[in-house]
N, C-alpha and C. Protein backbone atom coordinates (compact mmCIF):
# COMPACT_ATOMS: atom_id res chain seq x y z
N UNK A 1 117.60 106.58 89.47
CA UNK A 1 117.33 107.78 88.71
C UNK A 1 118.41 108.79 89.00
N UNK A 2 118.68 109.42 87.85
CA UNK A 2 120.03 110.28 88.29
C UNK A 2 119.50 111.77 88.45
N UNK A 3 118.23 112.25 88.05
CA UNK A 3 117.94 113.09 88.19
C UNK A 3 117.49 113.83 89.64
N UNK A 4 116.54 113.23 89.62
CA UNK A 4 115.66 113.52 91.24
C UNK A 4 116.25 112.02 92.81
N UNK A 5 116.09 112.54 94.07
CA UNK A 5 116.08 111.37 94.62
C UNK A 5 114.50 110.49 94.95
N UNK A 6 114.60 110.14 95.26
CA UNK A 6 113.55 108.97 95.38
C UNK A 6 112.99 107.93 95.01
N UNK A 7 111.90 107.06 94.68
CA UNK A 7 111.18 106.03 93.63
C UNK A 7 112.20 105.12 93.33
N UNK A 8 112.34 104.18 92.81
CA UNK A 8 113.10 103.32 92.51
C UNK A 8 112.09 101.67 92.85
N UNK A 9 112.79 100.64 92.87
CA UNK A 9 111.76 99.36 92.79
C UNK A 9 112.85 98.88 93.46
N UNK A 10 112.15 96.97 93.87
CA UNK A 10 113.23 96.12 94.86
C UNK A 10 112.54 94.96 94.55
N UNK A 11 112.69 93.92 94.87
CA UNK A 11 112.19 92.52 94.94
C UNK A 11 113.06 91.68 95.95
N UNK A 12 112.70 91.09 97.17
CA UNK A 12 113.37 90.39 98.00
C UNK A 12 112.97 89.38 97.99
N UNK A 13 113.44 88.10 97.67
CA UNK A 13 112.99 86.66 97.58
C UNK A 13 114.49 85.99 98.34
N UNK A 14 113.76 84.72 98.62
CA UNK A 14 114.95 83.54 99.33
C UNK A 14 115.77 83.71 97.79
N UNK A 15 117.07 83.39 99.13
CA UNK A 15 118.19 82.89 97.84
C UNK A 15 118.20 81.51 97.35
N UNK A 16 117.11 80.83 97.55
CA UNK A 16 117.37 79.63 96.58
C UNK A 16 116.08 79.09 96.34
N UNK A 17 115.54 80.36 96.06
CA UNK A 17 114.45 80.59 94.85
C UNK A 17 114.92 80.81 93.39
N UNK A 18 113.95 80.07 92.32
CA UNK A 18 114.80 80.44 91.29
C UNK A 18 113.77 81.43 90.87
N UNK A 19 114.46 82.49 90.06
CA UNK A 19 114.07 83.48 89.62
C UNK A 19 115.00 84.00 88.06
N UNK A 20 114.49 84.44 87.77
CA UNK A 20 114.90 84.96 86.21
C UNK A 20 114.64 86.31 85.99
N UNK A 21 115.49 87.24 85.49
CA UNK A 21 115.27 88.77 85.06
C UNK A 21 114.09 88.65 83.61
N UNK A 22 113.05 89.41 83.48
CA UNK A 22 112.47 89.72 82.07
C UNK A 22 113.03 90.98 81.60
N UNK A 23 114.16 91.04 80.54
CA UNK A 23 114.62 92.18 80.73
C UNK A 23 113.88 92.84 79.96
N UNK A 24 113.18 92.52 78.51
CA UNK A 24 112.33 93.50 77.82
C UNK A 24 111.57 94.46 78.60
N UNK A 25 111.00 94.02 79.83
CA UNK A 25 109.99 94.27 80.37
C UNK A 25 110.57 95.59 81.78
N UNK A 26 111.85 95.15 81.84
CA UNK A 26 112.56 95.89 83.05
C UNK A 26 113.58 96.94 82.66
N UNK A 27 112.80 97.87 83.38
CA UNK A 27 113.29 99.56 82.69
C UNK A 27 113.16 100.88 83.63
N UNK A 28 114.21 101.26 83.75
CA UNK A 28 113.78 102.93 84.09
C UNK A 28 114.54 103.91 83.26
N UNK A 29 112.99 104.69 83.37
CA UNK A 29 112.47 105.78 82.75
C UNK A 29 112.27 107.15 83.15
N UNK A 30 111.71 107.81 82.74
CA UNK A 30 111.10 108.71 83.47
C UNK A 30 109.87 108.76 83.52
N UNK A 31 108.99 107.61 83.02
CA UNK A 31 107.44 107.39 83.08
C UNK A 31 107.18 106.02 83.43
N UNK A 32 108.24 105.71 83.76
CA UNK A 32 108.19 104.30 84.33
C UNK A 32 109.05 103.30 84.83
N UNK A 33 109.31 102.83 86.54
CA UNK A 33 110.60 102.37 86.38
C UNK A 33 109.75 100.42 86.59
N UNK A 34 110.30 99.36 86.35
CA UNK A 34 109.75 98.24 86.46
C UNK A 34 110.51 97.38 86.64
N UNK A 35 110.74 96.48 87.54
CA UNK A 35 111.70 94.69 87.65
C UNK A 35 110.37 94.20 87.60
N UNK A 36 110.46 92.97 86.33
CA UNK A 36 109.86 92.21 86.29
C UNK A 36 110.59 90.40 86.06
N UNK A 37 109.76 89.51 86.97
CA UNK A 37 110.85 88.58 87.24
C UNK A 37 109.93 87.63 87.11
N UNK A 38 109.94 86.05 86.40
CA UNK A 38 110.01 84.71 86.43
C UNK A 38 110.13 84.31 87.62
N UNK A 39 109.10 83.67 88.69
CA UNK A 39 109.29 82.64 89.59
C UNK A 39 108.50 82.25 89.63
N UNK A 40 109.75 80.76 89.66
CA UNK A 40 108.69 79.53 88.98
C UNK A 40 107.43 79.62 87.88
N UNK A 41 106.34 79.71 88.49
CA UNK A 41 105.45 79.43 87.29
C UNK A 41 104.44 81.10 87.37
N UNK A 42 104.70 81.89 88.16
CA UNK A 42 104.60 83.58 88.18
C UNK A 42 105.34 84.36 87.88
N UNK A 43 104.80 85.26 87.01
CA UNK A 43 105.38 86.67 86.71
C UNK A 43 105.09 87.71 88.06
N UNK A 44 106.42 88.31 88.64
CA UNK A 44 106.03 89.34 89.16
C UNK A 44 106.56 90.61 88.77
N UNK A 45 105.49 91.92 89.31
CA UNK A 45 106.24 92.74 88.67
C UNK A 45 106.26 93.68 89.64
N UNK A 46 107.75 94.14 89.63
CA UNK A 46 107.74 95.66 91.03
C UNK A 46 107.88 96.83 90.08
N UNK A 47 106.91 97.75 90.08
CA UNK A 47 106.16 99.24 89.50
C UNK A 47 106.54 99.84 90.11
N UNK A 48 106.78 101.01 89.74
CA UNK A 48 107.12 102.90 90.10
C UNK A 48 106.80 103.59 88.87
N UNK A 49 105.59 104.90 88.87
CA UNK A 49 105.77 105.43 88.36
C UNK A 49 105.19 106.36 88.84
N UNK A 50 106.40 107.58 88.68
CA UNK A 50 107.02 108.83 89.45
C UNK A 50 105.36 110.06 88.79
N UNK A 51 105.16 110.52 90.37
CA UNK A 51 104.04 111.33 89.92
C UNK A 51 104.21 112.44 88.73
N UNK A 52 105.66 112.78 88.03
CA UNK A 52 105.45 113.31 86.78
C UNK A 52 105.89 112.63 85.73
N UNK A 53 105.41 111.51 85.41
CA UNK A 53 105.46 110.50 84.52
C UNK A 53 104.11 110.70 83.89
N UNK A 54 104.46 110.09 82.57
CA UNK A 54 103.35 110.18 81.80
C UNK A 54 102.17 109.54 81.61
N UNK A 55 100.72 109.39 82.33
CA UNK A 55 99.98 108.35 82.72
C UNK A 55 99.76 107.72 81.17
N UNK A 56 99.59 107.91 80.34
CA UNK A 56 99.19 107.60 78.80
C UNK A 56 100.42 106.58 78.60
N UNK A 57 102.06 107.59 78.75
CA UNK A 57 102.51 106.26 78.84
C UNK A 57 102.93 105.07 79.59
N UNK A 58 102.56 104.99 81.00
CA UNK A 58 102.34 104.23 81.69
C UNK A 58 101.45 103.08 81.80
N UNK A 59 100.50 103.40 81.24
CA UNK A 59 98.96 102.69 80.59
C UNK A 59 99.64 102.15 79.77
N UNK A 60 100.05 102.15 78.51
CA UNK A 60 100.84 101.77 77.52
C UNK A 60 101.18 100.65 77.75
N UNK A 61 102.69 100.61 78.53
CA UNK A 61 103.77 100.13 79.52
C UNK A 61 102.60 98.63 79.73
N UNK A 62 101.65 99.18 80.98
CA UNK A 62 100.94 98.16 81.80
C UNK A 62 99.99 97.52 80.81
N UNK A 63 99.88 97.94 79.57
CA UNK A 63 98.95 97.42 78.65
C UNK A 63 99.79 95.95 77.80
N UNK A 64 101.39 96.41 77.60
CA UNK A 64 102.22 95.40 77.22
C UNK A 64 102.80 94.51 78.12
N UNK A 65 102.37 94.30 79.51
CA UNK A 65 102.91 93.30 80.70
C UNK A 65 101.30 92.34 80.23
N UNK A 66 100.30 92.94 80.34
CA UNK A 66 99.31 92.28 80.18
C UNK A 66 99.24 91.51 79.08
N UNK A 67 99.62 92.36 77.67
CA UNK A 67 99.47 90.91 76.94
C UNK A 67 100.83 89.94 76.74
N UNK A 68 101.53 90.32 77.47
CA UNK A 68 102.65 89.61 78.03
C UNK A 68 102.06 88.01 78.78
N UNK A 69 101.69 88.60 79.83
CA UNK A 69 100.61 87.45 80.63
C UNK A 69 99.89 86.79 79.72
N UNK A 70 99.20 87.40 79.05
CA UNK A 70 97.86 86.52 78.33
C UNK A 70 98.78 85.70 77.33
N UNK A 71 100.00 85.85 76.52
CA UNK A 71 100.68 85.35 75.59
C UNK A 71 101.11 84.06 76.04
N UNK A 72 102.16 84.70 77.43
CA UNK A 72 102.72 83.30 78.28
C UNK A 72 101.40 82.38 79.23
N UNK A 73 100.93 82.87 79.21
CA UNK A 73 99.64 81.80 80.20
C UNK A 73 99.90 81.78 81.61
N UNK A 74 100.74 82.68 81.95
CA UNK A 74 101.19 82.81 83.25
C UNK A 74 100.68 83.68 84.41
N UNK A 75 100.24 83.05 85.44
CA UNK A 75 99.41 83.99 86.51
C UNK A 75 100.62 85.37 86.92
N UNK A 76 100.18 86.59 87.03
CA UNK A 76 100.97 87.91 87.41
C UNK A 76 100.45 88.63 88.52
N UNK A 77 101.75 89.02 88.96
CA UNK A 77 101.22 89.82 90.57
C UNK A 77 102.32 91.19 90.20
N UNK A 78 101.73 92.09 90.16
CA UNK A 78 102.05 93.53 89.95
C UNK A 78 101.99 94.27 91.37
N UNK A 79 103.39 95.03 91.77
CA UNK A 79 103.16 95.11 93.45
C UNK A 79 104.02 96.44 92.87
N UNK A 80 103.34 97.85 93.49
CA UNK A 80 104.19 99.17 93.59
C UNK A 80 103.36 100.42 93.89
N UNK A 81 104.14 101.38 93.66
CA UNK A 81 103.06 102.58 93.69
C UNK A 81 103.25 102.95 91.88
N UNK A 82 101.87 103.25 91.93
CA UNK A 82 101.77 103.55 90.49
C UNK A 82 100.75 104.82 90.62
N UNK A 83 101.04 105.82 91.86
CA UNK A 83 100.48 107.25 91.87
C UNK A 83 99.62 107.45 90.87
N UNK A 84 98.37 106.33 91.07
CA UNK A 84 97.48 107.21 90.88
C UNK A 84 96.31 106.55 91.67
N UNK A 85 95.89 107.23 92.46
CA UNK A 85 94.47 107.24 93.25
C UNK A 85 93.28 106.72 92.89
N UNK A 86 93.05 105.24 93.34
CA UNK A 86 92.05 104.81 93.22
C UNK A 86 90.82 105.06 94.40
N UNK A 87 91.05 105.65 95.24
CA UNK A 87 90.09 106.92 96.25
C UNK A 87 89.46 108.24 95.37
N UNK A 88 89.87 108.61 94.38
CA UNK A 88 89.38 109.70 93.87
C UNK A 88 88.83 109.01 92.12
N UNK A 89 88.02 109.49 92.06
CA UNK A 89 87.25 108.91 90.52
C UNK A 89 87.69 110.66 89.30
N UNK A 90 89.02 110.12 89.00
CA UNK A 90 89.18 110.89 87.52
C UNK A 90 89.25 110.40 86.00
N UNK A 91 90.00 110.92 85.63
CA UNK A 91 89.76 109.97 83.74
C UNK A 91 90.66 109.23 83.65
N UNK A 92 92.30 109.73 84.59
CA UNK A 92 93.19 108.12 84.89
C UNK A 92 92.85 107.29 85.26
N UNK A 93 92.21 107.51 86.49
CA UNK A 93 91.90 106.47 87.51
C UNK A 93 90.95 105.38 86.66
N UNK A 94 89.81 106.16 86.01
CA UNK A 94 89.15 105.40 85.29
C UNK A 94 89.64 104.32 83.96
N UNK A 95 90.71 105.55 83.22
CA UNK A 95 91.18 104.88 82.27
C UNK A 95 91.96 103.73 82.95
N UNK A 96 92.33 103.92 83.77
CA UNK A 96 93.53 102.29 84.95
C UNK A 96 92.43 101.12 84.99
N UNK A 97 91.14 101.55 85.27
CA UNK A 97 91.21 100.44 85.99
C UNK A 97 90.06 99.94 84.89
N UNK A 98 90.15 100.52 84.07
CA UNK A 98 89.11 99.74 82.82
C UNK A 98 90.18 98.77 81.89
N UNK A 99 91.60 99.06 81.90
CA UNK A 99 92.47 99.09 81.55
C UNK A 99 92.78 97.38 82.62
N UNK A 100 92.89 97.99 83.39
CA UNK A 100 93.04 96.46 84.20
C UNK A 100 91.95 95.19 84.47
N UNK A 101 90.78 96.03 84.36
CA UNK A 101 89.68 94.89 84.64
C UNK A 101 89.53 94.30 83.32
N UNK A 102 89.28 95.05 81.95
CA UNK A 102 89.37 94.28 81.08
C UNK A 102 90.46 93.32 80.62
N UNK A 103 91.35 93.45 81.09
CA UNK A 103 92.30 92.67 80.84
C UNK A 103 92.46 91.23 82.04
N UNK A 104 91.18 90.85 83.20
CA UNK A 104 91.33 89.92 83.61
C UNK A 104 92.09 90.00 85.52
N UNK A 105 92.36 91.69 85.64
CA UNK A 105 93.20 91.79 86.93
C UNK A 105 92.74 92.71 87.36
N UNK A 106 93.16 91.98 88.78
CA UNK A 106 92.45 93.36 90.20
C UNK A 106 92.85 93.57 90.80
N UNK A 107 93.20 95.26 91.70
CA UNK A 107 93.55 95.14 92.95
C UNK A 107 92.90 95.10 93.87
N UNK A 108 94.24 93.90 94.98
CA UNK A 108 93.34 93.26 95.99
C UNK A 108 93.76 94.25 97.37
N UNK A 109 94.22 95.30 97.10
CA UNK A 109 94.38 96.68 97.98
C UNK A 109 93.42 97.53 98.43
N UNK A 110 92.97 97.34 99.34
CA UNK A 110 91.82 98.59 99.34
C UNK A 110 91.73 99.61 100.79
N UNK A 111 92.81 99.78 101.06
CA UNK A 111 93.38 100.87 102.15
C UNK A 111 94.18 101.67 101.71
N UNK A 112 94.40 103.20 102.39
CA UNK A 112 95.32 104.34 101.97
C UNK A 112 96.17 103.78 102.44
N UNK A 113 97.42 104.11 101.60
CA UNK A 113 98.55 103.52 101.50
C UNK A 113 99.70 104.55 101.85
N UNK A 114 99.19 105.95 101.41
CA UNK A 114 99.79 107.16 102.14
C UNK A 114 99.04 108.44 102.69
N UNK A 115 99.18 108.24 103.74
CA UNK A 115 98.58 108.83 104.65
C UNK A 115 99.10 110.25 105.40
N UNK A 116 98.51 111.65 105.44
CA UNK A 116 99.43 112.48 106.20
C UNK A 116 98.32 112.90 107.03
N UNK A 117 98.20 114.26 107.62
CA UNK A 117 97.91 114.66 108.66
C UNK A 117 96.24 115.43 107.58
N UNK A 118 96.35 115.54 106.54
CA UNK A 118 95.43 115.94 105.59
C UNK A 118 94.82 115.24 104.64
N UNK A 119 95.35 114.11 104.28
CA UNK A 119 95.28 113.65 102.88
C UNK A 119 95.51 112.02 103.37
N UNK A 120 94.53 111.38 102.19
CA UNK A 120 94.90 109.77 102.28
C UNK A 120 94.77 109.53 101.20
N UNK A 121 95.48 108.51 100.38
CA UNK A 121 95.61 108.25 99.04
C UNK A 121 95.70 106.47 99.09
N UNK A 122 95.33 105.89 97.87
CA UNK A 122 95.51 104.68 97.64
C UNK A 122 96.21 104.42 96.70
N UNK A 123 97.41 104.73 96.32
CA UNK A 123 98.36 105.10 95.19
C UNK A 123 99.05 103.37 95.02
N UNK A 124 99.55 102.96 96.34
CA UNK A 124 100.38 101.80 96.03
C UNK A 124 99.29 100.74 96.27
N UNK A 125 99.75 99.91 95.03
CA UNK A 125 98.50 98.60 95.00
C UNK A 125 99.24 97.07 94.72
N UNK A 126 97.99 96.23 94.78
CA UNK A 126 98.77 94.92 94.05
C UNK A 126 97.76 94.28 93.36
N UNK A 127 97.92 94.47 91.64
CA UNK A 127 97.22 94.04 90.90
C UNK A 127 97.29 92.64 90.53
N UNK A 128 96.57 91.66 90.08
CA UNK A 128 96.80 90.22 89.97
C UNK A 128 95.90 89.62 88.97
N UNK A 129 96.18 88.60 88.32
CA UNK A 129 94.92 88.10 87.99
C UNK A 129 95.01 86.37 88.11
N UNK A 130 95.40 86.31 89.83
CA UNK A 130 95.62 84.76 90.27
C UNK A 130 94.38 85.17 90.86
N UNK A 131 93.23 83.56 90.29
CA UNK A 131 92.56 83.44 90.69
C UNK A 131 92.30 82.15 91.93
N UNK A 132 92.10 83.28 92.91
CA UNK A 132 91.90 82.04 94.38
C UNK A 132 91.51 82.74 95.91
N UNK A 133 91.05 82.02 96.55
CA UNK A 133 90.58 82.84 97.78
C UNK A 133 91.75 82.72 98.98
N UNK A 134 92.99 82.26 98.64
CA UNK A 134 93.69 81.88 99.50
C UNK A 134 94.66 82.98 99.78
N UNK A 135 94.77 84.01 98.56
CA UNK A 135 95.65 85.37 98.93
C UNK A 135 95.54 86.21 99.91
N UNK A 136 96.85 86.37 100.58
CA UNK A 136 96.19 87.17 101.98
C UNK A 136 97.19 88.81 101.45
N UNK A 137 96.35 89.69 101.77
CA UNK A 137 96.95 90.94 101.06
C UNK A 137 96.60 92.16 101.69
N UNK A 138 97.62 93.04 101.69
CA UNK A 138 97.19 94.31 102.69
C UNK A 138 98.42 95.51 103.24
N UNK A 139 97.76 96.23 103.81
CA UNK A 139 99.00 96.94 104.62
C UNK A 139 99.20 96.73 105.83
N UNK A 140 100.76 97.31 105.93
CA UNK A 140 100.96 97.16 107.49
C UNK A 140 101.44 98.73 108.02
N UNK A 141 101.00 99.36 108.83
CA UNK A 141 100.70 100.14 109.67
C UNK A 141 101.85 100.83 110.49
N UNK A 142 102.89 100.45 109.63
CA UNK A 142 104.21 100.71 110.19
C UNK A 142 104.97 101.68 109.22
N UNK A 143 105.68 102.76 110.43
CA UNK A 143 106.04 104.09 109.73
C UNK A 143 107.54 103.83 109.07
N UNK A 144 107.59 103.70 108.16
CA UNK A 144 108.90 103.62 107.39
C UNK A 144 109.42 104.44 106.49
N UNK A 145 108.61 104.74 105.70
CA UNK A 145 108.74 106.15 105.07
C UNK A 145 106.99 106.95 104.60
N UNK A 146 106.94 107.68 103.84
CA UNK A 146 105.60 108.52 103.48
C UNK A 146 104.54 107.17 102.92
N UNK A 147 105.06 106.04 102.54
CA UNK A 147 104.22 105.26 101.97
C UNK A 147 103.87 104.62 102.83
N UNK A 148 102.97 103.57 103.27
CA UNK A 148 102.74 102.33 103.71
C UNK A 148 103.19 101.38 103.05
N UNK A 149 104.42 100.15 103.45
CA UNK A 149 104.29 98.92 102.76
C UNK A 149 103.04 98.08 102.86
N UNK A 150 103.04 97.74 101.63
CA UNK A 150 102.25 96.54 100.96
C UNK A 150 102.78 94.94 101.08
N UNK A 151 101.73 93.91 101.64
CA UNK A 151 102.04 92.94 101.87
C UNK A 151 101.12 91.79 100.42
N UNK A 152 102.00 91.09 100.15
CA UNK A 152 100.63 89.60 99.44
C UNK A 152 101.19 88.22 99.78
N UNK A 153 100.84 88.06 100.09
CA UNK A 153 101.77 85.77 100.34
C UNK A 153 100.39 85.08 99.21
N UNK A 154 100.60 84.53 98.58
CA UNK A 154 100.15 83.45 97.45
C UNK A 154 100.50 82.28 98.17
N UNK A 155 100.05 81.30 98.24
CA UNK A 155 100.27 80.15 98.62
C UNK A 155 100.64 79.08 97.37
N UNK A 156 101.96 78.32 97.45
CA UNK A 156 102.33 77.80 96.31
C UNK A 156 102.19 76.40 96.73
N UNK A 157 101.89 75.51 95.88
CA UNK A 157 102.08 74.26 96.14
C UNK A 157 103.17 73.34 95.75
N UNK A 158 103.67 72.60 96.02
CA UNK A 158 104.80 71.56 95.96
C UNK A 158 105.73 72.30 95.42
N UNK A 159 106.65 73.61 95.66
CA UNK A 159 107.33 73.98 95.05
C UNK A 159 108.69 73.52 95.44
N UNK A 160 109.83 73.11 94.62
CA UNK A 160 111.08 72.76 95.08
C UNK A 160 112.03 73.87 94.44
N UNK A 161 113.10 74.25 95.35
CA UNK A 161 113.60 75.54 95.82
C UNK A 161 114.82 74.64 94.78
N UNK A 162 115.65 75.46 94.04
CA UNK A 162 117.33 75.27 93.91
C UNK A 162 118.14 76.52 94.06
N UNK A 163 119.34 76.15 94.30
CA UNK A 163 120.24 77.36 94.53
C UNK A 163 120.52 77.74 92.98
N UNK A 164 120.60 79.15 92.67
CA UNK A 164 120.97 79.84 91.62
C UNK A 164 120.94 81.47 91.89
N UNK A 165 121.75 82.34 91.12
CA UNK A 165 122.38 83.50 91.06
C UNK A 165 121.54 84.49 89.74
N UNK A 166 121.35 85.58 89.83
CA UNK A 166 121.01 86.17 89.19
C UNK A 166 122.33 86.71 88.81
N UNK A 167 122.39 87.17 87.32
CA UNK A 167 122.84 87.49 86.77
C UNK A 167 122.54 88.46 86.00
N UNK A 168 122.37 89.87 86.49
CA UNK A 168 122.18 90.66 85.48
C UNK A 168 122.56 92.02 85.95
N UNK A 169 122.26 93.38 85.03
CA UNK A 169 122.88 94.60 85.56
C UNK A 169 121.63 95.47 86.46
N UNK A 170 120.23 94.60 86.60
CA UNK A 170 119.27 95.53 87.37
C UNK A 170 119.57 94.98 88.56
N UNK A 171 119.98 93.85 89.14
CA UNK A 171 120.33 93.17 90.24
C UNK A 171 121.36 93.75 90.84
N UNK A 172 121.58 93.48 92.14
CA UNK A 172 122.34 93.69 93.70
C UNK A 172 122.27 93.19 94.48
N UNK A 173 123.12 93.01 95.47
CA UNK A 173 123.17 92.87 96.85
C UNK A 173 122.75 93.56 97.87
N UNK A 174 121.48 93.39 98.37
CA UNK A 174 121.56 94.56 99.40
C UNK A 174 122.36 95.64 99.92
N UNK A 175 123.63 94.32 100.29
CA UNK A 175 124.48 95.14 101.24
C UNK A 175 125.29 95.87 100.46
N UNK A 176 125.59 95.61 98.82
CA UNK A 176 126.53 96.60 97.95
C UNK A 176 125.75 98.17 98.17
């Protein structure tokens, strides 16, 4: 973002995982920034959207990943902060998560995720609609910045790894 500092998205996977950019789907905005990526037989998607972003159009946004999913037949794991508080019951919060449950996905988050000396919030989540009891999901308790990272491991079966390169202009190198 060239305006303000902060927010932004990441995705760290092995390098010889294959993975694919969705670029329709991968964008920043100012109501929404998103990498959404092909692996193997999951969509994932890394979310930001900046607390003066537009929740209406953010809903929107998360309304077209969904029938994205339902189109491709593909299980999705949605991992970010999407500032808005599922600890407090308002007409976003509500409109989110009627918004998500009808559509088949849940978050499997249910700890404050940012925490200060006053205030606890559950802002960063990980929505899904892989169904299985084998997801292990949560926070970890370690001070890195104002947020808590978010953890999920999915357990994949027989997957075989090849070497390949992303190619595109939302991608980097860490170390660049």
């Amino acid at each position: 973002r060239s305006v303000k500092k902060g927010g932004g998205v990441s995705l760290y996977y092995k390098s010889n995982m294959v993975c694919s950019v969705i670029s329709e789907y991968t964008c920043v905005c100012s109501d929404v920034e998103c990498l959404l990526v092909k692996c193997r037989n999951y969509i994932i998607a890394i979310v930001y959207r900046p607390p003066s972003g537009s929740p209406s159009v953010f809903l929107e946004f998360l309304e077209s990943i969904f029938q994205y999913s339902s189109d491709s037949k593909l299980p999705v794991i949605l991992v970010g902060d999407f500032n808005i508080n599922l600890m407090l019951s308002d007409s976003w919060q509500l409109e989110f998560l009627d918004l998500v449950q009808s559509n088949g996905f849940e978050n499997i988050i249910d700890m404050p995720t940012r925490v200060t000396s006053d205030t606890e919030t559950l802002i960063d989540l990980c929505i899904t609609n892989v169904i299985t009891n084998d997801i292990v999901s949560g926070v970890m308790t370690i001070d890195l910045s104002d947020h808590l990272p978010l953890f999920c491991f999915v357990p994949c079966e027989n997957i075989s790894c090849n070497e390949t390169n992303i190619s595109s202009p939302y991608c980097r190198d860490i170390n660049d």
